[in-house]
PDB file of N, CA and C in Angstrom:
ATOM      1  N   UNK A   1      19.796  25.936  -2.554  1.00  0.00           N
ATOM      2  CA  UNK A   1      18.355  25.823  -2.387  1.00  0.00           C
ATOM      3  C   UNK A   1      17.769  25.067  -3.586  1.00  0.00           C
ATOM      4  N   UNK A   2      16.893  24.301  -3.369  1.00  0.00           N
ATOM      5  CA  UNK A   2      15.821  23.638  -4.514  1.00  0.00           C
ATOM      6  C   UNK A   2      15.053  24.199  -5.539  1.00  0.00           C
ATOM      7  N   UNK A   3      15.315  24.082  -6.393  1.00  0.00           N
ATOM      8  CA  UNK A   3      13.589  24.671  -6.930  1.00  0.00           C
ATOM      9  C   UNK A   3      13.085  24.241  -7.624  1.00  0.00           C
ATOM     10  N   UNK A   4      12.961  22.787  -6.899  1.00  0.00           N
ATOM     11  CA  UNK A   4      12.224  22.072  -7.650  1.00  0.00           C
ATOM     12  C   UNK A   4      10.878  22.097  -7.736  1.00  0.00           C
ATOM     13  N   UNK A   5       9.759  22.178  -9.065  1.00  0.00           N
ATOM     14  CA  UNK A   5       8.298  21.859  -9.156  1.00  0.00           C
ATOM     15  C   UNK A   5       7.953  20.810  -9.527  1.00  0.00           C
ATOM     16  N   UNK A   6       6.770  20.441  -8.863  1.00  0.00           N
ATOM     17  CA  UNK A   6       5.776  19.261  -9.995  1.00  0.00           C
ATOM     18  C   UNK A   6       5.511  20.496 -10.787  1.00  0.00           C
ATOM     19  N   UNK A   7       4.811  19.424 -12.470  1.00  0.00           N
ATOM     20  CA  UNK A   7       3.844  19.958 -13.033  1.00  0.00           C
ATOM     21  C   UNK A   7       2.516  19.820 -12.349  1.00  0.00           C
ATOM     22  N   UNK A   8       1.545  20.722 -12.981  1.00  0.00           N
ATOM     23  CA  UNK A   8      -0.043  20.512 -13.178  1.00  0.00           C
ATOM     24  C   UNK A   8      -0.275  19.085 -12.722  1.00  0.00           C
ATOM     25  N   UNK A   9      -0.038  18.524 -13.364  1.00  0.00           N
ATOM     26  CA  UNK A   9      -0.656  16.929 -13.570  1.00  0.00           C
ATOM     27  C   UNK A   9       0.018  16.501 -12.529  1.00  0.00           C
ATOM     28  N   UNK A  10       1.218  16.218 -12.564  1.00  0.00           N
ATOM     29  CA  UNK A  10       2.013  15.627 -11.513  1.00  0.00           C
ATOM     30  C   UNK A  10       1.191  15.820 -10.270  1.00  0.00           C
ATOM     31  N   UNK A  11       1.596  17.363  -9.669  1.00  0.00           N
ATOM     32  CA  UNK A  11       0.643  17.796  -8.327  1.00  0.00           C
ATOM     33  C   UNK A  11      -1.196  17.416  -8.621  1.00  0.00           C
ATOM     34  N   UNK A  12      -1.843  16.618  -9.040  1.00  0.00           N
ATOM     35  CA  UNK A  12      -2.831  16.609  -9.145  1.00  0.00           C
ATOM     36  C   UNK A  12      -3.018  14.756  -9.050  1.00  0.00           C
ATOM     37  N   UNK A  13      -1.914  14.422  -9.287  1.00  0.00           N
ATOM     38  CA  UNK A  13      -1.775  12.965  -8.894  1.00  0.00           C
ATOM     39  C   UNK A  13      -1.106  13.137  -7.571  1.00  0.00           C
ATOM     40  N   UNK A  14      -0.600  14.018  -6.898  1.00  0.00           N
ATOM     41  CA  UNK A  14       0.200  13.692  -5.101  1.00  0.00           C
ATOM     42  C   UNK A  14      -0.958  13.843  -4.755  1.00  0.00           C
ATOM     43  N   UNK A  15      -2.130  14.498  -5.343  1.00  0.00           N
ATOM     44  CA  UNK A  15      -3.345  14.816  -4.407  1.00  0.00           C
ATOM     45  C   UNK A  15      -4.326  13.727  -4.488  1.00  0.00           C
ATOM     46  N   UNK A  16      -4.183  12.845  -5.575  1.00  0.00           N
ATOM     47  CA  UNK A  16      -5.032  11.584  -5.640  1.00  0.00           C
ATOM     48  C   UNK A  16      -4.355  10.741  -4.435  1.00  0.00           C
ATOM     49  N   UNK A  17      -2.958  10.149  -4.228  1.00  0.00           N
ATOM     50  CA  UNK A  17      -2.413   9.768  -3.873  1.00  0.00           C
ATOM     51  C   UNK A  17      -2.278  10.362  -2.367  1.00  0.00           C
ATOM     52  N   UNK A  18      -2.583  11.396  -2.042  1.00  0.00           N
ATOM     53  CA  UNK A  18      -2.806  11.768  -0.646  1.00  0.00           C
ATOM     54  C   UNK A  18      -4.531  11.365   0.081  1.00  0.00           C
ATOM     55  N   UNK A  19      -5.027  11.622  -0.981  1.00  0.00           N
ATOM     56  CA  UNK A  19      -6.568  11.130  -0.833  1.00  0.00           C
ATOM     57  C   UNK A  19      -6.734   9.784  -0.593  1.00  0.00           C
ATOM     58  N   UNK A  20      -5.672   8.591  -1.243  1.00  0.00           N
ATOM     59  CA  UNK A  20      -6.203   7.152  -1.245  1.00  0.00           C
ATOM     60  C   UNK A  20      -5.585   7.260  -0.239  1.00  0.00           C
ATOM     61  N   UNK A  21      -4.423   8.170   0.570  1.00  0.00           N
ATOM     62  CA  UNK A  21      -3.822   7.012   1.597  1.00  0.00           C
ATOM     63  C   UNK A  21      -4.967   7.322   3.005  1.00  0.00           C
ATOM     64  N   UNK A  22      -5.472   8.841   2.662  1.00  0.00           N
ATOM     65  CA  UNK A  22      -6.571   9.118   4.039  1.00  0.00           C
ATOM     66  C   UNK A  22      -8.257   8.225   3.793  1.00  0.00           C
ATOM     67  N   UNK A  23      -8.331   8.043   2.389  1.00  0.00           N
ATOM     68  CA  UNK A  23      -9.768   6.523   2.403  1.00  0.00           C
ATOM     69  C   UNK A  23      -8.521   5.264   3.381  1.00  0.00           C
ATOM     70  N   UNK A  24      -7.144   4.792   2.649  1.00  0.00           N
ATOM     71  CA  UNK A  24      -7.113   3.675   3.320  1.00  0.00           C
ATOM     72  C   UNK A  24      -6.707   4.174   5.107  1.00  0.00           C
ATOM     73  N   UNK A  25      -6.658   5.182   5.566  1.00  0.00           N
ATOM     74  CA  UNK A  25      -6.336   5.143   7.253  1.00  0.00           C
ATOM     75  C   UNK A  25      -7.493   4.849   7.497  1.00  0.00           C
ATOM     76  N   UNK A  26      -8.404   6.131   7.064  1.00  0.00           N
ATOM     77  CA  UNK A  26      -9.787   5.825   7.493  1.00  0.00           C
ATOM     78  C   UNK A  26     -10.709   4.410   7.367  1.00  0.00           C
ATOM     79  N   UNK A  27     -10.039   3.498   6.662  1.00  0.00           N
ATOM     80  CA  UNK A  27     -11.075   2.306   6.870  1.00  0.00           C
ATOM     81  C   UNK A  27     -10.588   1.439   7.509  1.00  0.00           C
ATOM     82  N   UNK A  28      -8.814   1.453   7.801  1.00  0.00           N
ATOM     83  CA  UNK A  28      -8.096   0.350   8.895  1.00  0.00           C
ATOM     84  C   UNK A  28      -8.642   1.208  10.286  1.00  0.00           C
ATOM     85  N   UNK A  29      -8.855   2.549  10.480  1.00  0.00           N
ATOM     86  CA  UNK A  29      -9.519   2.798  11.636  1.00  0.00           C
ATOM     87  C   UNK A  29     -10.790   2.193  11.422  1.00  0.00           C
ATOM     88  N   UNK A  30     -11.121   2.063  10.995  1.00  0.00           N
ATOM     89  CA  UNK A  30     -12.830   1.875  11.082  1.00  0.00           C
ATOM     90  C   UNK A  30     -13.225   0.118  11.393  1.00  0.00           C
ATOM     91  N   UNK A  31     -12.099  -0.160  10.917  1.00  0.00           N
ATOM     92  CA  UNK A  31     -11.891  -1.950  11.222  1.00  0.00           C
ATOM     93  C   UNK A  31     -11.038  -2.520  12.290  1.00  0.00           C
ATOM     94  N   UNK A  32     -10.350  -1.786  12.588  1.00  0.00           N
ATOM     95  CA  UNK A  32      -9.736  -2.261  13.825  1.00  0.00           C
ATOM     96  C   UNK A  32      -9.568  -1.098  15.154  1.00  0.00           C
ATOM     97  N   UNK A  33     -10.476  -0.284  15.238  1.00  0.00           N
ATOM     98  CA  UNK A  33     -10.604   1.253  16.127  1.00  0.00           C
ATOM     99  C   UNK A  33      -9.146   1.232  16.403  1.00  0.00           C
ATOM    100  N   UNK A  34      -7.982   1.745  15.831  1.00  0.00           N
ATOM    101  CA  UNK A  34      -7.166   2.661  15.498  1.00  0.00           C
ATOM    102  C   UNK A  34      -7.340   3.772  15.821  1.00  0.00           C
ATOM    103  N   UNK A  35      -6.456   4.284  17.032  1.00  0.00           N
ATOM    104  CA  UNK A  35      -6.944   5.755  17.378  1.00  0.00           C
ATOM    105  C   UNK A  35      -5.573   6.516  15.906  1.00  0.00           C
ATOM    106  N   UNK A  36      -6.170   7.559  16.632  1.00  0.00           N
ATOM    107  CA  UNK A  36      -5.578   9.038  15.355  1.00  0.00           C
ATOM    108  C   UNK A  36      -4.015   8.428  15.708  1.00  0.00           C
ATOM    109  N   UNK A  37      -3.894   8.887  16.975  1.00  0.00           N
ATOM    110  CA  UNK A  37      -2.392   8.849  17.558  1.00  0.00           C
ATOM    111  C   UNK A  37      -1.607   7.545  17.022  1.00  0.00           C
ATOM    112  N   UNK A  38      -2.054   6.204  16.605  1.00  0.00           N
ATOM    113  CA  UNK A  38      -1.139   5.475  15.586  1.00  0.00           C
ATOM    114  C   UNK A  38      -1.162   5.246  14.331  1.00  0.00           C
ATOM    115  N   UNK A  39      -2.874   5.960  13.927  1.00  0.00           N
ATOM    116  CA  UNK A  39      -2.226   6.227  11.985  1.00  0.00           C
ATOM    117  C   UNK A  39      -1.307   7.399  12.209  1.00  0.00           C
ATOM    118  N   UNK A  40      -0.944   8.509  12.772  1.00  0.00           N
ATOM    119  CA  UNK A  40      -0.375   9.164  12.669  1.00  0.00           C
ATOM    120  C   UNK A  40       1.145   8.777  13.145  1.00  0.00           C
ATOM    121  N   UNK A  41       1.272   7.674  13.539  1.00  0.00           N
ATOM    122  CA  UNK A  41       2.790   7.092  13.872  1.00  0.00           C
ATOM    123  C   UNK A  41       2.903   6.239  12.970  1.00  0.00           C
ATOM    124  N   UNK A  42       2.276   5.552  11.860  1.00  0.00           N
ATOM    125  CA  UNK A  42       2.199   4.759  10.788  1.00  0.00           C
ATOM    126  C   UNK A  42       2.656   6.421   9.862  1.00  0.00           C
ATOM    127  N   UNK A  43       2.138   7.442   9.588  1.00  0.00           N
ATOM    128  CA  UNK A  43       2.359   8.056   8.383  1.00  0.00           C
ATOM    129  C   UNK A  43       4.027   8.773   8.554  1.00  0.00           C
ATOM    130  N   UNK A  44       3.993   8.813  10.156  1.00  0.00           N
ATOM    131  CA  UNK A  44       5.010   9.814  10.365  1.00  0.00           C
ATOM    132  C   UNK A  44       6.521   8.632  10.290  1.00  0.00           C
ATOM    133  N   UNK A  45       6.601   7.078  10.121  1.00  0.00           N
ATOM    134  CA  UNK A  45       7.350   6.110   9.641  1.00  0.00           C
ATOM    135  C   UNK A  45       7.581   6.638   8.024  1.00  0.00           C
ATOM    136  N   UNK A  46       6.467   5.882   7.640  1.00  0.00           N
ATOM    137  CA  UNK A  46       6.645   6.678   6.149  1.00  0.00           C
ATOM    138  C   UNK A  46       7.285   7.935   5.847  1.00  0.00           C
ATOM    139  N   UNK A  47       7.204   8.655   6.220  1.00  0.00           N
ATOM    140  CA  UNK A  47       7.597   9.795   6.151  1.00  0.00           C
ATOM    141  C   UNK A  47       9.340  10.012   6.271  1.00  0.00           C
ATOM    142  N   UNK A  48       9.506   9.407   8.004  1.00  0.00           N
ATOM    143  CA  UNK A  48      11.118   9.263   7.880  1.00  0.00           C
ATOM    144  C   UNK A  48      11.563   8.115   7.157  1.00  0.00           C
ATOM    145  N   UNK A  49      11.299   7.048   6.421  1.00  0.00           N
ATOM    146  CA  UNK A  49      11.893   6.432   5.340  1.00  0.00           C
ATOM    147  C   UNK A  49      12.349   7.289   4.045  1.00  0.00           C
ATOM    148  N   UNK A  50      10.988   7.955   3.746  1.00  0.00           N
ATOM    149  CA  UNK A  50      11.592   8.447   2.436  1.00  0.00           C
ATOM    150  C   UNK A  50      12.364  10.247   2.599  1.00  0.00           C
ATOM    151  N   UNK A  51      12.422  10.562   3.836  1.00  0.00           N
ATOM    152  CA  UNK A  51      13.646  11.237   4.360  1.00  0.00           C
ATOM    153  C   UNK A  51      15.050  10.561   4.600  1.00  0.00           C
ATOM    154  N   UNK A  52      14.881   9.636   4.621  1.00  0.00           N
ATOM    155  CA  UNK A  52      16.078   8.971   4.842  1.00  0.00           C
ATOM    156  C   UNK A  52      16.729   8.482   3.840  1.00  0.00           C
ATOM    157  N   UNK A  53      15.801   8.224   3.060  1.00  0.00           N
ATOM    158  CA  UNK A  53      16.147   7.277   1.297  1.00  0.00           C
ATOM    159  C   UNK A  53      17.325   7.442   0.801  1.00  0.00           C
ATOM    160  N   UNK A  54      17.726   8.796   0.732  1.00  0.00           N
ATOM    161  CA  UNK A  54      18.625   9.413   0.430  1.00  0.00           C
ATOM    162  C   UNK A  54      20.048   9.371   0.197  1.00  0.00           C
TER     163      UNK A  54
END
């Protein structure tokens, strides 16, 4: 099993970094009406890349 932690700081930058990526969905929706259902197939790519990285 893992046990791995961020620090303080660390986890306080994934949360900046979770924040810029929902400003940038929200404004490629807002510019090209992007429903939910393909930023959410855009994040869920991302997602299996860096599952896969490995």
């Amino acid at each position: 099993m893992n046990h791995f932690q961020f620090t303080d700081e660390q986890f306080i930058e994934i949360r900046e970094i979770w924040r810029d990526i929902n400003s940038q969905c929200k404004l490629l929706q807002e510019q090209t009406g992007c429903p939910d259902s393909e930023i959410v197939k855009m994040i869920d790519s991302a997602k299996s890349y860096w599952e896969n990285k490995r």
